[in-house]
C-alpha atoms as a PDB file:
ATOM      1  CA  UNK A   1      14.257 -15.438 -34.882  1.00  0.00           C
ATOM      2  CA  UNK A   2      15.096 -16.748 -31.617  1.00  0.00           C
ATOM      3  CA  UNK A   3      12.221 -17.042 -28.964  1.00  0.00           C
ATOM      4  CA  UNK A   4      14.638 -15.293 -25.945  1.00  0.00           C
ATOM      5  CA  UNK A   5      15.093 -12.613 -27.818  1.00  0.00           C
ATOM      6  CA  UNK A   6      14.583  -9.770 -25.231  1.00  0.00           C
ATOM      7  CA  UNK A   7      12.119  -7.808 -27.572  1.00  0.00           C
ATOM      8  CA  UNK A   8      10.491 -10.984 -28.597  1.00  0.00           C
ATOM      9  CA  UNK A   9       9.848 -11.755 -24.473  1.00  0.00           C
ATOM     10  CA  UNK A  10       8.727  -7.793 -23.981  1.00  0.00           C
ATOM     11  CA  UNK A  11       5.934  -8.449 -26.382  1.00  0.00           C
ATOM     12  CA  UNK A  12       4.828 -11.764 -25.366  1.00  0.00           C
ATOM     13  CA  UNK A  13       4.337 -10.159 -22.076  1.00  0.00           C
ATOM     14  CA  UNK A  14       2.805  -6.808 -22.974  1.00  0.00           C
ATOM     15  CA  UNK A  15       0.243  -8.782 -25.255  1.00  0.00           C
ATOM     16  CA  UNK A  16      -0.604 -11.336 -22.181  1.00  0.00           C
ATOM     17  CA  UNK A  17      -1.135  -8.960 -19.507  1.00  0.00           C
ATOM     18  CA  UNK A  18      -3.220  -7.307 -22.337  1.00  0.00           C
ATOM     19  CA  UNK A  19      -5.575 -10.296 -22.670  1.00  0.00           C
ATOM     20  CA  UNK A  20      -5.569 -11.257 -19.227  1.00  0.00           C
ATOM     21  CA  UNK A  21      -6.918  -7.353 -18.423  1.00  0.00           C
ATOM     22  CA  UNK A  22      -9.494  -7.759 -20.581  1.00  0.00           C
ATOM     23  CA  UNK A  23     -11.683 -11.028 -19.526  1.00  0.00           C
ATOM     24  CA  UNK A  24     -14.607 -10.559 -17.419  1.00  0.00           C
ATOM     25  CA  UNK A  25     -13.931 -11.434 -13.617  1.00  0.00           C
ATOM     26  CA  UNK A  26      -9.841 -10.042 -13.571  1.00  0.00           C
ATOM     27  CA  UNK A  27      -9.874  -7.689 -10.909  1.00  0.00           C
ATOM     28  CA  UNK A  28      -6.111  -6.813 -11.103  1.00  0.00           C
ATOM     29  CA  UNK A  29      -3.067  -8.561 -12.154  1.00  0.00           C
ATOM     30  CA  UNK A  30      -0.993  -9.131  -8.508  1.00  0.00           C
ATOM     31  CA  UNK A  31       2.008  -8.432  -8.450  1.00  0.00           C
ATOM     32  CA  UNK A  32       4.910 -10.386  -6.922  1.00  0.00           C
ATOM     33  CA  UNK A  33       7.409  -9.466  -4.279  1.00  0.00           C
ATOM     34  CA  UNK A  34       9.997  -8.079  -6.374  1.00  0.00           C
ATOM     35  CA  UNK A  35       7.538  -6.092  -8.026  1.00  0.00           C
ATOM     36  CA  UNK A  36       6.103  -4.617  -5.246  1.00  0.00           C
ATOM     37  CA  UNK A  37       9.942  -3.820  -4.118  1.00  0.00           C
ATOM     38  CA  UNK A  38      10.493  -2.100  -7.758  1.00  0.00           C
ATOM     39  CA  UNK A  39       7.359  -0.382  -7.257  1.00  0.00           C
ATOM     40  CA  UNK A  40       8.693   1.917  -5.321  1.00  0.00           C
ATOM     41  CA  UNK A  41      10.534   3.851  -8.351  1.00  0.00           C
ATOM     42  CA  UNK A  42       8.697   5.521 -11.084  1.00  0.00           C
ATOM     43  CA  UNK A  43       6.101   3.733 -13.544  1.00  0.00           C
ATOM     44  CA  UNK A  44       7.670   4.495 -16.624  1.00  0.00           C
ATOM     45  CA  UNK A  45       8.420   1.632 -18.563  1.00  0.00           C
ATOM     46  CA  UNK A  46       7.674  -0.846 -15.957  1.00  0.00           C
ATOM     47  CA  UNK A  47       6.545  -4.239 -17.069  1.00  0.00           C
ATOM     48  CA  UNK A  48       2.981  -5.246 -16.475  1.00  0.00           C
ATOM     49  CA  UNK A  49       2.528  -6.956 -12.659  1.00  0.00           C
ATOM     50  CA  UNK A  50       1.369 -10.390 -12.600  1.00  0.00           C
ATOM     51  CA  UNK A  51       3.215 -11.597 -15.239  1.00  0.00           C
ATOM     52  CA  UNK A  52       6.146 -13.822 -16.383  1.00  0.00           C
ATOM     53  CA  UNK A  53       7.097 -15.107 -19.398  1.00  0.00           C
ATOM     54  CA  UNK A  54      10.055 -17.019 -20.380  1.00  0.00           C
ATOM     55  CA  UNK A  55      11.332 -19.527 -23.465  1.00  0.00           C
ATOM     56  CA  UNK A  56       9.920 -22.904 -23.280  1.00  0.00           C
ATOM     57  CA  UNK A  57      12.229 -26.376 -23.090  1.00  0.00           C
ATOM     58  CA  UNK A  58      11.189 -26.742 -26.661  1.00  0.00           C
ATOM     59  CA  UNK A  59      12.433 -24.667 -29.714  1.00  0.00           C
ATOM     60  CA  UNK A  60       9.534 -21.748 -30.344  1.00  0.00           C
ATOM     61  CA  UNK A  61       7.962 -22.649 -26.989  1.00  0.00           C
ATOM     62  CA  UNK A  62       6.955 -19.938 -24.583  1.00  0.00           C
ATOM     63  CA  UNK A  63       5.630 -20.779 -20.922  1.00  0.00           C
ATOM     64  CA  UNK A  64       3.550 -17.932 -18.846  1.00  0.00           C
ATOM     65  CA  UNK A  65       2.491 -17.606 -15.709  1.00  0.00           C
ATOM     66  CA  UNK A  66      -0.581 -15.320 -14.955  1.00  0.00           C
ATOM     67  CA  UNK A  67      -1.221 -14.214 -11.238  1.00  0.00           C
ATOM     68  CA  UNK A  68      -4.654 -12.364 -10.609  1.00  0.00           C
ATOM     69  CA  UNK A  69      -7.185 -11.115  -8.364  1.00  0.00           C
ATOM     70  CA  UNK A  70     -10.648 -12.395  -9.516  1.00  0.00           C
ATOM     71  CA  UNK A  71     -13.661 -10.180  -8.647  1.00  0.00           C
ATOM     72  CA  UNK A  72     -16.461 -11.154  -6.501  1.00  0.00           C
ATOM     73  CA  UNK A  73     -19.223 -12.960  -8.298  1.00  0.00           C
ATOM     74  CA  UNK A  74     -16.975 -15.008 -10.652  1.00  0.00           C
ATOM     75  CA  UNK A  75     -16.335 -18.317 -10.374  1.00  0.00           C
ATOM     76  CA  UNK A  76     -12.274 -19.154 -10.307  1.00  0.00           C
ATOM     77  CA  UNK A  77     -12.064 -21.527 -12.073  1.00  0.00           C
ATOM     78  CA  UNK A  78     -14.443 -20.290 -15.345  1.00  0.00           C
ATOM     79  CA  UNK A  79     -12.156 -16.866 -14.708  1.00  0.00           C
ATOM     80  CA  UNK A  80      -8.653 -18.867 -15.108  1.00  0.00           C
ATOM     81  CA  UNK A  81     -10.124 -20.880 -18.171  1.00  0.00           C
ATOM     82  CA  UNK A  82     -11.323 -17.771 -19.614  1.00  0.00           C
ATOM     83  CA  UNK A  83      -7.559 -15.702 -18.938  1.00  0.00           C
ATOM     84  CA  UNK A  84      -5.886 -19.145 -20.402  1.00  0.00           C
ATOM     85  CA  UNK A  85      -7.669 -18.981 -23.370  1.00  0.00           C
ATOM     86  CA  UNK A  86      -7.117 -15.309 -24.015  1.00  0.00           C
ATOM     87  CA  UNK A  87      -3.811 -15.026 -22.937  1.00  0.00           C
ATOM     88  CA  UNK A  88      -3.083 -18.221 -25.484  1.00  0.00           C
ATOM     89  CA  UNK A  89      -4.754 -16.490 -28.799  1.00  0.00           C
ATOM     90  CA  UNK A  90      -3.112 -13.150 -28.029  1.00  0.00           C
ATOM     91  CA  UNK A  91       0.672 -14.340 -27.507  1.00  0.00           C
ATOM     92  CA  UNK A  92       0.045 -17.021 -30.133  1.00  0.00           C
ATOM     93  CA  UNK A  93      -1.061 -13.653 -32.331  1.00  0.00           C
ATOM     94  CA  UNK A  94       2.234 -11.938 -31.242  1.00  0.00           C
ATOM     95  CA  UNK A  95       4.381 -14.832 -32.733  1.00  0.00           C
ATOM     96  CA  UNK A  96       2.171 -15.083 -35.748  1.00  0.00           C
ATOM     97  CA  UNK A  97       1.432 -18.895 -35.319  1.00  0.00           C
ATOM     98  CA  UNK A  98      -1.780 -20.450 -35.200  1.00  0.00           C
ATOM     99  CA  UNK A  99      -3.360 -22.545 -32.061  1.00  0.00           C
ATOM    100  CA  UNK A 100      -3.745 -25.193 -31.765  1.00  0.00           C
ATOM    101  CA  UNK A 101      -0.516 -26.098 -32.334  1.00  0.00           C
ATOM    102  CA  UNK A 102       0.375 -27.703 -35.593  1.00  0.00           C
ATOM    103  CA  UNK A 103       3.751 -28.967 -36.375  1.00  0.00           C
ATOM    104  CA  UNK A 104       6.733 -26.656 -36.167  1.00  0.00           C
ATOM    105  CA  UNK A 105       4.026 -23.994 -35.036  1.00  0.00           C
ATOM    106  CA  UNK A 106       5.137 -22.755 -31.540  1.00  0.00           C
ATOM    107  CA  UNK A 107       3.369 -24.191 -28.091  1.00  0.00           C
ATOM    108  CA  UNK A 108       2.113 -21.264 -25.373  1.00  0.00           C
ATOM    109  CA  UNK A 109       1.514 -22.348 -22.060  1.00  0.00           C
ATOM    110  CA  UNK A 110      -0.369 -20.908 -19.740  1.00  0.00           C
ATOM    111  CA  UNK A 111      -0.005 -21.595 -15.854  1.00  0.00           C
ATOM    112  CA  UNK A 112      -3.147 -19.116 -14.215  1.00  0.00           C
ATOM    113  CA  UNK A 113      -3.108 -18.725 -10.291  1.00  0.00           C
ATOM    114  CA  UNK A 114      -6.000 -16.929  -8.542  1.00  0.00           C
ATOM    115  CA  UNK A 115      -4.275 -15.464  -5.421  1.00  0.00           C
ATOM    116  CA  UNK A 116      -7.236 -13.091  -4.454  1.00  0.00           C
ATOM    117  CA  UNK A 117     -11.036 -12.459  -4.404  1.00  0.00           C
ATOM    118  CA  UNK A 118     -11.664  -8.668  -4.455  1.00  0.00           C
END
């Protein structure tokens, strides 16, 4: 299996948006530019905001990149630890490897920005 497989990328996403949802202080996932743009179509089958995945520089690698809008009350920076951590254990669960990384196992990271207090 190669890790740019389209389907491969669609789940890596689905599953960190997913995790990311789901930690205590994630307001919303933000959306970028061109998804704001896209926005104005239909929902069905658009991909979750917020996110971006691609292939890492390494064989099995996968990078992400996690925008949000932490809620007030939370600390940012316990909030982005919290999402990295998540987001790590859920795509790692996608690929089926095990984390931390052992050798030949494949490497997730996770880039978290915290563009808004709401």
């Amino acid at each position: 299996m190669v890790n740019g497989e389209p389907a491969v990328a669609e789940r890596v996403l689905r599953a960190a948006a997913a995790a990311a949802r789901e930690v205590a202080g994630v307001a919303y996932l933000r959306p970028g530019l061109a998804e704001v743009l896209r926005g104005a179509g239909g929902r069905v089958g658009r991909r979750p905001a917020g996110v971006r995945v691609r292939p890492g520089p390494a064989a099995g690698s996968w990078e992400v990149r996690i925008e949000l809008a932490a809620e007030r009350g939370h600390r940012a920076v316990e909030v982005t630890r919290a999402v990295r951590a998540a987001v790590t254990g859920a795509v790692a669960e996608v690929l089926g490897t095990a984390v931390p990384t052992e050798a030949g196992a494949a490497r997730v990271a996770v880039r978290v920005t915290v563009t808004d207090v709401s």
